[in-house]
C-alpha atoms as a PDB file:
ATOM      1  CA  UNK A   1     126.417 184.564 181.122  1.00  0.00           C
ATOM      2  CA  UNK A   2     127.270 181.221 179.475  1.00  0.00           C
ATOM      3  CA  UNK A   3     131.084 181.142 178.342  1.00  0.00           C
ATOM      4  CA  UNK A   4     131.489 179.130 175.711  1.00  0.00           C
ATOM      5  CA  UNK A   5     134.872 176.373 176.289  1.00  0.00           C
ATOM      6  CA  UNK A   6     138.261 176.893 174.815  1.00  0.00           C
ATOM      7  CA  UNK A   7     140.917 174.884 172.989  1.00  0.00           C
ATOM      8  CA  UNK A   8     138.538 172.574 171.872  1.00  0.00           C
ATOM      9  CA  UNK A   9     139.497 170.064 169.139  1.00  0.00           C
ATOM     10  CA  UNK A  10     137.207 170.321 166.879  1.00  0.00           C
ATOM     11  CA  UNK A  11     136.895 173.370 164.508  1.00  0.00           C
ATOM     12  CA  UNK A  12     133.015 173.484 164.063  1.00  0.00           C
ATOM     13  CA  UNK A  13     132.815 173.882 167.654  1.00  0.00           C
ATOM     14  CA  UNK A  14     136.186 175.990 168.258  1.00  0.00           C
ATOM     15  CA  UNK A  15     134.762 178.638 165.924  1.00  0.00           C
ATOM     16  CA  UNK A  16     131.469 179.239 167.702  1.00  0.00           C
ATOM     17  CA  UNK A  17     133.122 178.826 170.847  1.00  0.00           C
ATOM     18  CA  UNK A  18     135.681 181.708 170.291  1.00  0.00           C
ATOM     19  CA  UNK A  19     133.137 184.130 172.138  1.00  0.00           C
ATOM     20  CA  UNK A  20     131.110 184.212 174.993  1.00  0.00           C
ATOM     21  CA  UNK A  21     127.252 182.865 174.586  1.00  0.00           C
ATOM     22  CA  UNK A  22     124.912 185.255 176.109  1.00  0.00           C
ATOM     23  CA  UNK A  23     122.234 182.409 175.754  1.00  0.00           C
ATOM     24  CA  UNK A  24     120.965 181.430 179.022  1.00  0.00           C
ATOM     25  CA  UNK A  25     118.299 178.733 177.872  1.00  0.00           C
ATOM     26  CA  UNK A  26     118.475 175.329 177.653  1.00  0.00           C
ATOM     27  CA  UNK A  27     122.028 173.372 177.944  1.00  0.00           C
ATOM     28  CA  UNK A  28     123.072 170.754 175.854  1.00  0.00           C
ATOM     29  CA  UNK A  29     122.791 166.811 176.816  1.00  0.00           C
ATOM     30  CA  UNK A  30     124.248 163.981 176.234  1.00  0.00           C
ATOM     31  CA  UNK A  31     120.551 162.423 175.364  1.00  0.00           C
ATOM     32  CA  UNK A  32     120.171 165.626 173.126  1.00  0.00           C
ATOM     33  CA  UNK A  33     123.375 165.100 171.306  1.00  0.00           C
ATOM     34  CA  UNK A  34     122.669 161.423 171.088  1.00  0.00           C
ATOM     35  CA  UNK A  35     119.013 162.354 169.358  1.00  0.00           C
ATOM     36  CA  UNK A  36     120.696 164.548 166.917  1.00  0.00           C
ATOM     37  CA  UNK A  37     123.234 162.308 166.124  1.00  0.00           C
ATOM     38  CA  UNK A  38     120.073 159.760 165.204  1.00  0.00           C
ATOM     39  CA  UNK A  39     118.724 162.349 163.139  1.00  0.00           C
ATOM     40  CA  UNK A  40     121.754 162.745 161.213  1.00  0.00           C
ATOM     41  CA  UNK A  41     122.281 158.603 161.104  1.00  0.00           C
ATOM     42  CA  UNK A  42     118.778 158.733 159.489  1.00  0.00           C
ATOM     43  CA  UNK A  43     119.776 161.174 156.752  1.00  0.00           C
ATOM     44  CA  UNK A  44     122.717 158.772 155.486  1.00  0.00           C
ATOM     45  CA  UNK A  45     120.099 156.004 155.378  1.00  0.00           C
ATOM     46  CA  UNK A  46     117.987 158.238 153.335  1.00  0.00           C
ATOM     47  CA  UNK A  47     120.757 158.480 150.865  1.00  0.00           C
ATOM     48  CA  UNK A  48     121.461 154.738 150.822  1.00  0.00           C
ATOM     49  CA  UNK A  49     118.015 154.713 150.342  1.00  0.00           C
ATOM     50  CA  UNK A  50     117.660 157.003 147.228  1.00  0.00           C
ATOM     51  CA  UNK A  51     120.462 155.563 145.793  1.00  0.00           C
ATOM     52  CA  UNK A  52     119.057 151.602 145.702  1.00  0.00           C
ATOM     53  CA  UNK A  53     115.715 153.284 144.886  1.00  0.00           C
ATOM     54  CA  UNK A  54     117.336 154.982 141.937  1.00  0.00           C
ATOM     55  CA  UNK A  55     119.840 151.725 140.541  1.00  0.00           C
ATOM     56  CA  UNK A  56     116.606 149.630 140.536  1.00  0.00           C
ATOM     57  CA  UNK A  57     114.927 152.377 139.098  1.00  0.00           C
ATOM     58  CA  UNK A  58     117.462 152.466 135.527  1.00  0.00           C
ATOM     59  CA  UNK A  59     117.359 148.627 135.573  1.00  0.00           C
ATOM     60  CA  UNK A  60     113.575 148.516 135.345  1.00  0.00           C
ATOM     61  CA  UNK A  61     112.960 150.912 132.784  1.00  0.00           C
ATOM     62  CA  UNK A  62     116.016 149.560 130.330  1.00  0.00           C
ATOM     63  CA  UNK A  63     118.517 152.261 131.251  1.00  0.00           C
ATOM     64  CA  UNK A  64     122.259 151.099 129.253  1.00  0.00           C
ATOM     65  CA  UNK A  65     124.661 149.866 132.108  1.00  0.00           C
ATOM     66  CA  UNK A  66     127.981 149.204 132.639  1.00  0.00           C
ATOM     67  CA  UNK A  67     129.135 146.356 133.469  1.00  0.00           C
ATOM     68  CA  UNK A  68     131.220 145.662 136.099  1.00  0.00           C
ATOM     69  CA  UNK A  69     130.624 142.148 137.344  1.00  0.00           C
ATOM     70  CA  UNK A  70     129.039 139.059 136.304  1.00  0.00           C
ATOM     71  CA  UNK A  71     125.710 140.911 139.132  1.00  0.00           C
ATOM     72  CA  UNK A  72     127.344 143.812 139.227  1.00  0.00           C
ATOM     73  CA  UNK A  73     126.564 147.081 137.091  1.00  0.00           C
ATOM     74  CA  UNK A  74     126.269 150.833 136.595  1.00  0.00           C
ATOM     75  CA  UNK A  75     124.113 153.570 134.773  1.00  0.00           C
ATOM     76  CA  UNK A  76     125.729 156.347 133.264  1.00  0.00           C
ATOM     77  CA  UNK A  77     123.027 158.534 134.784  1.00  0.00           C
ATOM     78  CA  UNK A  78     123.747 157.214 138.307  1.00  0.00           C
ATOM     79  CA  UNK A  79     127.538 158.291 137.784  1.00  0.00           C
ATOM     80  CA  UNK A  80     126.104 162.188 137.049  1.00  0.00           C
ATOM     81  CA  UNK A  81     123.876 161.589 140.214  1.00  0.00           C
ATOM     82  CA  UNK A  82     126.879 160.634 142.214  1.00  0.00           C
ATOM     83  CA  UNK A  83     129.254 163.729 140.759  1.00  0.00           C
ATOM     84  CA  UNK A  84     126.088 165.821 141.953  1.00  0.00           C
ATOM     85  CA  UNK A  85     126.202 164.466 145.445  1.00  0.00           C
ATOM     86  CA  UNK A  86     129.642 164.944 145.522  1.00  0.00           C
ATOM     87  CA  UNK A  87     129.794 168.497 144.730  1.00  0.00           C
ATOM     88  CA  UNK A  88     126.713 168.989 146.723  1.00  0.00           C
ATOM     89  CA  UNK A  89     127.933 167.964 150.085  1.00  0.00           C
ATOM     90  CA  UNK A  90     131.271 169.639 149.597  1.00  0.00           C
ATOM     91  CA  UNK A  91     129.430 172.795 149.357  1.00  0.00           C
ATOM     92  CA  UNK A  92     127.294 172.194 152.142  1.00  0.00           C
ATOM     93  CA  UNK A  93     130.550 170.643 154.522  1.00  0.00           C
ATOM     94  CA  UNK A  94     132.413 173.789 153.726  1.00  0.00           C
ATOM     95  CA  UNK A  95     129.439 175.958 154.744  1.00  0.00           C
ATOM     96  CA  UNK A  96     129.139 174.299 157.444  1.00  0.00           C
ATOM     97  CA  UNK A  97     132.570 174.812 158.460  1.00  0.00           C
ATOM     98  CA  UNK A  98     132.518 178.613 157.802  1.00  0.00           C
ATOM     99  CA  UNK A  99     128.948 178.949 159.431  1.00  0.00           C
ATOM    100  CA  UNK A 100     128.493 176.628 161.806  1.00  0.00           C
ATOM    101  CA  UNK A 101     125.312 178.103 163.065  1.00  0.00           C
ATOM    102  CA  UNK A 102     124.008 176.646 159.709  1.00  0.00           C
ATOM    103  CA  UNK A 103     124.568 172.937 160.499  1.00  0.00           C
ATOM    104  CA  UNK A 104     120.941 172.315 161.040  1.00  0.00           C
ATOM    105  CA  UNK A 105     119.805 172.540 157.384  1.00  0.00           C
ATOM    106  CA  UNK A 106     123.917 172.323 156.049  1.00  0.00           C
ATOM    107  CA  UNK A 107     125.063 169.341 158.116  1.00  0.00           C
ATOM    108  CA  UNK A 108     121.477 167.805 157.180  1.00  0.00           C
ATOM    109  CA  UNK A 109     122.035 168.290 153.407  1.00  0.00           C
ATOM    110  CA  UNK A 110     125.970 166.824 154.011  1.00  0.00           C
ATOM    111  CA  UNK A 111     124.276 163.887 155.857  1.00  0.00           C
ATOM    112  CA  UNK A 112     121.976 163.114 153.045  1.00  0.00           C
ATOM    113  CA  UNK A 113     124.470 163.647 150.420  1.00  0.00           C
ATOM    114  CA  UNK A 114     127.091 161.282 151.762  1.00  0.00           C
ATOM    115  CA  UNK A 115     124.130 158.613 152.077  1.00  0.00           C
ATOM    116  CA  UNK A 116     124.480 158.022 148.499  1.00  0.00           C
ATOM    117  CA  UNK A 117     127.718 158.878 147.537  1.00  0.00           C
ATOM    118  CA  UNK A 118     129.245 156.336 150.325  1.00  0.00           C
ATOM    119  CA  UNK A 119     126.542 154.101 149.337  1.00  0.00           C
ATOM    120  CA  UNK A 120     127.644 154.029 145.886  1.00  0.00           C
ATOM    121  CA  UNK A 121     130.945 153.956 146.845  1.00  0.00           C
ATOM    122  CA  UNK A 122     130.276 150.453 148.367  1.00  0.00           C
ATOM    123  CA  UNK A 123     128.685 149.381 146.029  1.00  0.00           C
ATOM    124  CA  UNK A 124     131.976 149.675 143.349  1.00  0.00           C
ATOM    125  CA  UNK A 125     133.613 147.769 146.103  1.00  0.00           C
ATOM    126  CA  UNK A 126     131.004 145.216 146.855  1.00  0.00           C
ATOM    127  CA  UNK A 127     131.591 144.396 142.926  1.00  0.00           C
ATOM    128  CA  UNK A 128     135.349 143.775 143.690  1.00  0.00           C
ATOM    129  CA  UNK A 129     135.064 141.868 146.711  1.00  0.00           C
ATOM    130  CA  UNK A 130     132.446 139.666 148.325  1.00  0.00           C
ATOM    131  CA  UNK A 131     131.036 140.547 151.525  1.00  0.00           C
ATOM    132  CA  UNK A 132     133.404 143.621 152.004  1.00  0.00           C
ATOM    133  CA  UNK A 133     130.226 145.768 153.100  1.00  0.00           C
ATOM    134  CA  UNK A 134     128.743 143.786 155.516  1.00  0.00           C
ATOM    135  CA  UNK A 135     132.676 143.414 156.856  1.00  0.00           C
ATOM    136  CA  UNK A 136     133.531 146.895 157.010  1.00  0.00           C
ATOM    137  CA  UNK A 137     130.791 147.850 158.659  1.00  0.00           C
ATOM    138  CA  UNK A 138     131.071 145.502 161.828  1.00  0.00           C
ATOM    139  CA  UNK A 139     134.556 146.529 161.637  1.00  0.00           C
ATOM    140  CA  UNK A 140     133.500 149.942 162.222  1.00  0.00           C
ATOM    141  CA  UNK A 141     131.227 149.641 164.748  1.00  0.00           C
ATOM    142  CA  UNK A 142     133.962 147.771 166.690  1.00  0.00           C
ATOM    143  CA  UNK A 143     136.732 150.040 166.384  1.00  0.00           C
ATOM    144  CA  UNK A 144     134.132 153.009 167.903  1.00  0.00           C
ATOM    145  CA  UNK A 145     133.140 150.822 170.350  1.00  0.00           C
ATOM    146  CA  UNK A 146     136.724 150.025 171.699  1.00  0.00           C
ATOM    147  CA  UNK A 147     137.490 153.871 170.949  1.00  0.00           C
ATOM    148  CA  UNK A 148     134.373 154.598 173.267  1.00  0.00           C
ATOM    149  CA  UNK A 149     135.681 152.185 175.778  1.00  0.00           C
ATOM    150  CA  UNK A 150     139.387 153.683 175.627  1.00  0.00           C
ATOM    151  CA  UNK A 151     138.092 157.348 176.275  1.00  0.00           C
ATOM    152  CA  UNK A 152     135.053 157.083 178.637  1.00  0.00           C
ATOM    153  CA  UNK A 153     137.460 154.711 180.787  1.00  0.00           C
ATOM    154  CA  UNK A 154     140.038 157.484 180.618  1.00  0.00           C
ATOM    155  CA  UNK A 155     142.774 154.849 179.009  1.00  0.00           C
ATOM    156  CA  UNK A 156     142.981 157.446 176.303  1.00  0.00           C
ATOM    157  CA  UNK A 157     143.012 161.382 176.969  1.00  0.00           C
ATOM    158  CA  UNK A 158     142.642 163.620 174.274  1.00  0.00           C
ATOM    159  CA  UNK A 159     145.445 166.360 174.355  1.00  0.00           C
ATOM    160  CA  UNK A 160     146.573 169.870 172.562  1.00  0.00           C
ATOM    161  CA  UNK A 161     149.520 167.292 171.690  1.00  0.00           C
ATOM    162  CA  UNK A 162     147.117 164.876 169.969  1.00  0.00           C
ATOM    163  CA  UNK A 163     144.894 167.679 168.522  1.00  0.00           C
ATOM    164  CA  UNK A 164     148.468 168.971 167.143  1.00  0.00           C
ATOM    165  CA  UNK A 165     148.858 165.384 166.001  1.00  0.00           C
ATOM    166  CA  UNK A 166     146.096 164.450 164.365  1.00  0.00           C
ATOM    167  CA  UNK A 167     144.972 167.578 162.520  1.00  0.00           C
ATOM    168  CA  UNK A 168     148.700 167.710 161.075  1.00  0.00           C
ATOM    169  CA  UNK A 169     147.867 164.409 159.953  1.00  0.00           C
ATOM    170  CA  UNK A 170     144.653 165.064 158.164  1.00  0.00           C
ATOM    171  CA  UNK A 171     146.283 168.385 157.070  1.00  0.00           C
ATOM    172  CA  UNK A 172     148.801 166.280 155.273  1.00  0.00           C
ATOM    173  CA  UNK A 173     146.316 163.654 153.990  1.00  0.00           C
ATOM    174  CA  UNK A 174     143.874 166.028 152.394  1.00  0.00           C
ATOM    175  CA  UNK A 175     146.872 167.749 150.523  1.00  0.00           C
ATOM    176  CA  UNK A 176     148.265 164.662 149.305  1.00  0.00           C
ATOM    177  CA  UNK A 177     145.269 163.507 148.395  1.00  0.00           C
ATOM    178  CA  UNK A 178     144.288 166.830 146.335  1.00  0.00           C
ATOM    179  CA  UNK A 179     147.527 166.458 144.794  1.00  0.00           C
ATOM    180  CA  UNK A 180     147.406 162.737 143.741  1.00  0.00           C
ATOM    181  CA  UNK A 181     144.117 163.930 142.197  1.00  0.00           C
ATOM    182  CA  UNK A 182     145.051 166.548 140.142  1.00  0.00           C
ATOM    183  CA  UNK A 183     148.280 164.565 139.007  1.00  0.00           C
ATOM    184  CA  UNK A 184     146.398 161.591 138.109  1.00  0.00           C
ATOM    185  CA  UNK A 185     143.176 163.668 136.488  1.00  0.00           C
ATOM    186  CA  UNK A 186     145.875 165.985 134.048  1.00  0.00           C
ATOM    187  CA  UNK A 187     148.398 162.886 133.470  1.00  0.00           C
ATOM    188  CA  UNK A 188     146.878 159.665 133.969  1.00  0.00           C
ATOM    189  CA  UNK A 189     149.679 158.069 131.870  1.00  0.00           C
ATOM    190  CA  UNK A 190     152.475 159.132 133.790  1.00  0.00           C
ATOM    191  CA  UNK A 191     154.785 157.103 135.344  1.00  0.00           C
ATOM    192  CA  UNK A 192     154.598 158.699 138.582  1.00  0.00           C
ATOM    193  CA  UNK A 193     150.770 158.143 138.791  1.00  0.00           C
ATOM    194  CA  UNK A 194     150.837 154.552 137.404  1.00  0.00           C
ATOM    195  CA  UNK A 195     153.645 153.743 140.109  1.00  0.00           C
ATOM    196  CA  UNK A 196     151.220 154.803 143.267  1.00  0.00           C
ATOM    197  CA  UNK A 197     148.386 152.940 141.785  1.00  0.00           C
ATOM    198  CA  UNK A 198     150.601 149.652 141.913  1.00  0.00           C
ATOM    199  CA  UNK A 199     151.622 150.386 145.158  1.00  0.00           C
ATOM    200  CA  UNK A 200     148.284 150.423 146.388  1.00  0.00           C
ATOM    201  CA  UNK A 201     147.894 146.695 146.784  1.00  0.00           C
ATOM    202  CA  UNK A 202     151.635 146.472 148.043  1.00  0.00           C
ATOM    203  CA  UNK A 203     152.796 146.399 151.784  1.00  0.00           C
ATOM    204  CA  UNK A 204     153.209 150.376 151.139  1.00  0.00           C
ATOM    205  CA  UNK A 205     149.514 150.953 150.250  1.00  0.00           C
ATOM    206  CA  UNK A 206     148.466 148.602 152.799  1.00  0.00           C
ATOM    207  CA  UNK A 207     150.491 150.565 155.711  1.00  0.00           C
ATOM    208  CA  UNK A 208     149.036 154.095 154.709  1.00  0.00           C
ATOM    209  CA  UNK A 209     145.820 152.185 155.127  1.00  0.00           C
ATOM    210  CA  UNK A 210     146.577 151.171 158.373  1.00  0.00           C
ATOM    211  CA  UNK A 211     147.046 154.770 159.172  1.00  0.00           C
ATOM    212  CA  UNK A 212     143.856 156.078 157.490  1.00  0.00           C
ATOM    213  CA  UNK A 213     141.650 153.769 159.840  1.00  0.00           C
ATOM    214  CA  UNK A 214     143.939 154.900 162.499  1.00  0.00           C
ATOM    215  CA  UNK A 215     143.495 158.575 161.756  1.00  0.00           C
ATOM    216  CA  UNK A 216     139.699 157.805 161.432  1.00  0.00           C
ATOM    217  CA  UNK A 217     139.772 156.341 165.544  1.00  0.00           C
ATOM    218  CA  UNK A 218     141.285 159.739 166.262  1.00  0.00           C
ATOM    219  CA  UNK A 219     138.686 161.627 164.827  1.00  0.00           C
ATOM    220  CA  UNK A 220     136.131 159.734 167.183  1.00  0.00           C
ATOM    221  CA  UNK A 221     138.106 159.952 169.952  1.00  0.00           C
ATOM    222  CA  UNK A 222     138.014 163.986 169.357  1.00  0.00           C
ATOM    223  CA  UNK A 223     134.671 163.678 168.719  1.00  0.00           C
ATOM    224  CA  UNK A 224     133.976 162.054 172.343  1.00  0.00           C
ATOM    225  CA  UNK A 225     136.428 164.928 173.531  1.00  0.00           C
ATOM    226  CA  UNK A 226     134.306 167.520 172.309  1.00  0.00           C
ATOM    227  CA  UNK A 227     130.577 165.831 173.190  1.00  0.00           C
ATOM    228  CA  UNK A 228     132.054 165.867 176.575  1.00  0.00           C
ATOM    229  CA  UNK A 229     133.258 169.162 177.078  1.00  0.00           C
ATOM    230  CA  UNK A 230     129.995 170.394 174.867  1.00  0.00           C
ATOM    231  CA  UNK A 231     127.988 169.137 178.017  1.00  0.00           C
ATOM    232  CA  UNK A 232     130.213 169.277 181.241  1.00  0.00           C
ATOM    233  CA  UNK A 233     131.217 173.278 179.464  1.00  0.00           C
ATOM    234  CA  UNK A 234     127.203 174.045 180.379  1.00  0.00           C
ATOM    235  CA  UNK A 235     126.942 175.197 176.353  1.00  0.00           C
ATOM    236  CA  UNK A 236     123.687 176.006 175.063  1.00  0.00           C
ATOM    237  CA  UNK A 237     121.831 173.683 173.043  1.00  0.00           C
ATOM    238  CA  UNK A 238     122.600 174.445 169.854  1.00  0.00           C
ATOM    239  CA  UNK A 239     125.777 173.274 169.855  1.00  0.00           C
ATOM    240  CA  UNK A 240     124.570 169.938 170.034  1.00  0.00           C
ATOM    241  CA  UNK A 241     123.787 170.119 166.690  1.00  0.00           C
ATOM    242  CA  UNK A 242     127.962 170.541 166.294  1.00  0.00           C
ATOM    243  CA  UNK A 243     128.772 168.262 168.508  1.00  0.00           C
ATOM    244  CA  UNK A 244     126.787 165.284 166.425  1.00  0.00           C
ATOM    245  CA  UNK A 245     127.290 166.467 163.556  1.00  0.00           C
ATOM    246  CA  UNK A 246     131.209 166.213 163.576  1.00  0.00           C
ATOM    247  CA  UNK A 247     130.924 162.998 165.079  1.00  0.00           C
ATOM    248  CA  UNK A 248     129.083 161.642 161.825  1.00  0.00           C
ATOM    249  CA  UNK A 249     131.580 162.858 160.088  1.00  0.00           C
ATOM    250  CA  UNK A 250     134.153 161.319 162.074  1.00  0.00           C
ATOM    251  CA  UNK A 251     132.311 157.593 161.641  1.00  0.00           C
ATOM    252  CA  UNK A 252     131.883 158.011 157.975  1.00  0.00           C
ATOM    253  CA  UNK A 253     135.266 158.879 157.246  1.00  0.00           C
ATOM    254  CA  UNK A 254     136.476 155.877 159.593  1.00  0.00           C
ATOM    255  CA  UNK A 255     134.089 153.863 157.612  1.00  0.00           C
ATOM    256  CA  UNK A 256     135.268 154.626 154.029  1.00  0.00           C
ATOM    257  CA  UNK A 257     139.122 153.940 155.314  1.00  0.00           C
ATOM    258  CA  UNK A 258     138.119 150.624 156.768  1.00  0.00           C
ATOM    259  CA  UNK A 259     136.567 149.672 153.323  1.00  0.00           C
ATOM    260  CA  UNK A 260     139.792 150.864 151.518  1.00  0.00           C
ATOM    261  CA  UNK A 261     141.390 148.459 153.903  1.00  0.00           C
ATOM    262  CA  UNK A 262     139.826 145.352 153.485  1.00  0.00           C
ATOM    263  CA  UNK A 263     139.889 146.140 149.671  1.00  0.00           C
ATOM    264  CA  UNK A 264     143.833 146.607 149.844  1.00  0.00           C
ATOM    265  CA  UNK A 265     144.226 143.276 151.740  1.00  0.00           C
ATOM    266  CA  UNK A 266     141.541 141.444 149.758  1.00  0.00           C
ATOM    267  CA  UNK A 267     143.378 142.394 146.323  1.00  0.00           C
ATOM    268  CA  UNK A 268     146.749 141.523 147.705  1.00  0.00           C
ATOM    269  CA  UNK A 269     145.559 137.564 148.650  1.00  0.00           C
ATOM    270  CA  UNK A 270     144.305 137.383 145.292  1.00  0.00           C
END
């Protein structure tokens, strides 16, 4: 009988591996977790795609835009699109995290669904600063790349104390960020709200963007964590589908903080 690993760090995999896995098929590889992780990678693309199919699509057929820059602009449909997308892949990422056995069609929809909201996303910030794209992205594929050097050279080991760490972290980053949301969305006016915004750009805003991207390496470092003890834990197939799926989550979150960072630092020289 397959026994499924314990203490893992990440809570997809945690939760299906609470029990033992009378499956005694196929184990899960590296090469498989890599494909699926390529699978997933294609899904994002699939959103970028829909949403630069879509923008050209309202400026073709005389859709009113805002806008933003002298070549920059929005549609007031593509804003509803991107609200969908939004509440879309929060369904499917909290599914997902409840039912992980549902991450092949869940984690697919969530995939597809960040494609275009992150792709929109840039795009607001591509309107704001030149280049910041095309920079964030090499950016991020070097910080995973020196993360993937730190852990598969054993440089960094991933703990219970930096599990403790960095989910208290997140924990405390997701409720102040709920919080800032609400405050701002029922009193936009107030002076507490307007006072974070103008910190943003300041040596404050820059630091706790600093710590996002940091946060972000974590999250890949966990992620190589639990690829590795997916495979060397002889765990049935399936849970490769976990195992990349978290990680995608990891690199787009790390992606999305890099941006905010360049943004932060680009305003500030200004």
């Amino acid at each position: 009988m397959e026994k499924a690993f314990k203490g893992n760090g990440n809570p997809v995999i945690a939760k299906m591996g609470k029990r033992e896995d009378a499956y005694t098929g196929e184990k899960a590889t590296f090469k498989g977790i890599i494909a699926k992780s390529f699978y997933f990678l294609a899904l994002i693309l699939l959103g970028l795609g829909a949403f630069i199919y879509m923008h050209s699509y309202f400026a073709n057929n005389g859709y009113d835009a805002v806008q933003i820059t002298t070549y920059y602009s929005l549609y007031a449909n593509e804003m509803a699109i991107f609200t969908g997308a939004i509440i879309v892949t929060l369904i499917a990422g909290l599914v997902a995290g409840f039912a992980p056995r549902t991450v092949p069609v869940t984690g697919s929809i969530y995939c597809a669904g960040m494609g275009y909201v992150v792709t929109f996303i840039s795009y607001t910030y591509a309107a704001q600063v030149q280049g910041i794209v095309v920079e964030a992205l090499f950016l991020t594929i070097l910080l995973i790349a020196i993360m993937a050097v730190l852990y598969f050279t054993g440089i960094v080991k991933v703990t219970s104390r930096f599990r403790k760490v960095l989910y208290t972290s997140l924990f405390a980053t997701i409720i102040g960020s709920v919080v800032f949301m609400i405050v701002s969305w029922l009193f936009p006016n107030s002076s507490i709200v307007k006072s974070i915004l103008s910190m943003q750009s300041g040596p404050l805003g820059i630091l706790f963007a600093f710590l996002g991207v940091a946060l972000g390496c974590m999250l890949v470092l966990d992620d190589f964590e639990t690829i590795t003890s997916t495979v060397n834990n002889g765990l049935s197939k399936k849970y490769e589908w976990t195992a990349s799926y978290g990680l995608m989550i990891s690199i787009i979150y790390l992606y999305l903080r890099v941006l905010e960072l360049i943004l932060r630092f680009s305003k500030r020289n200004d």
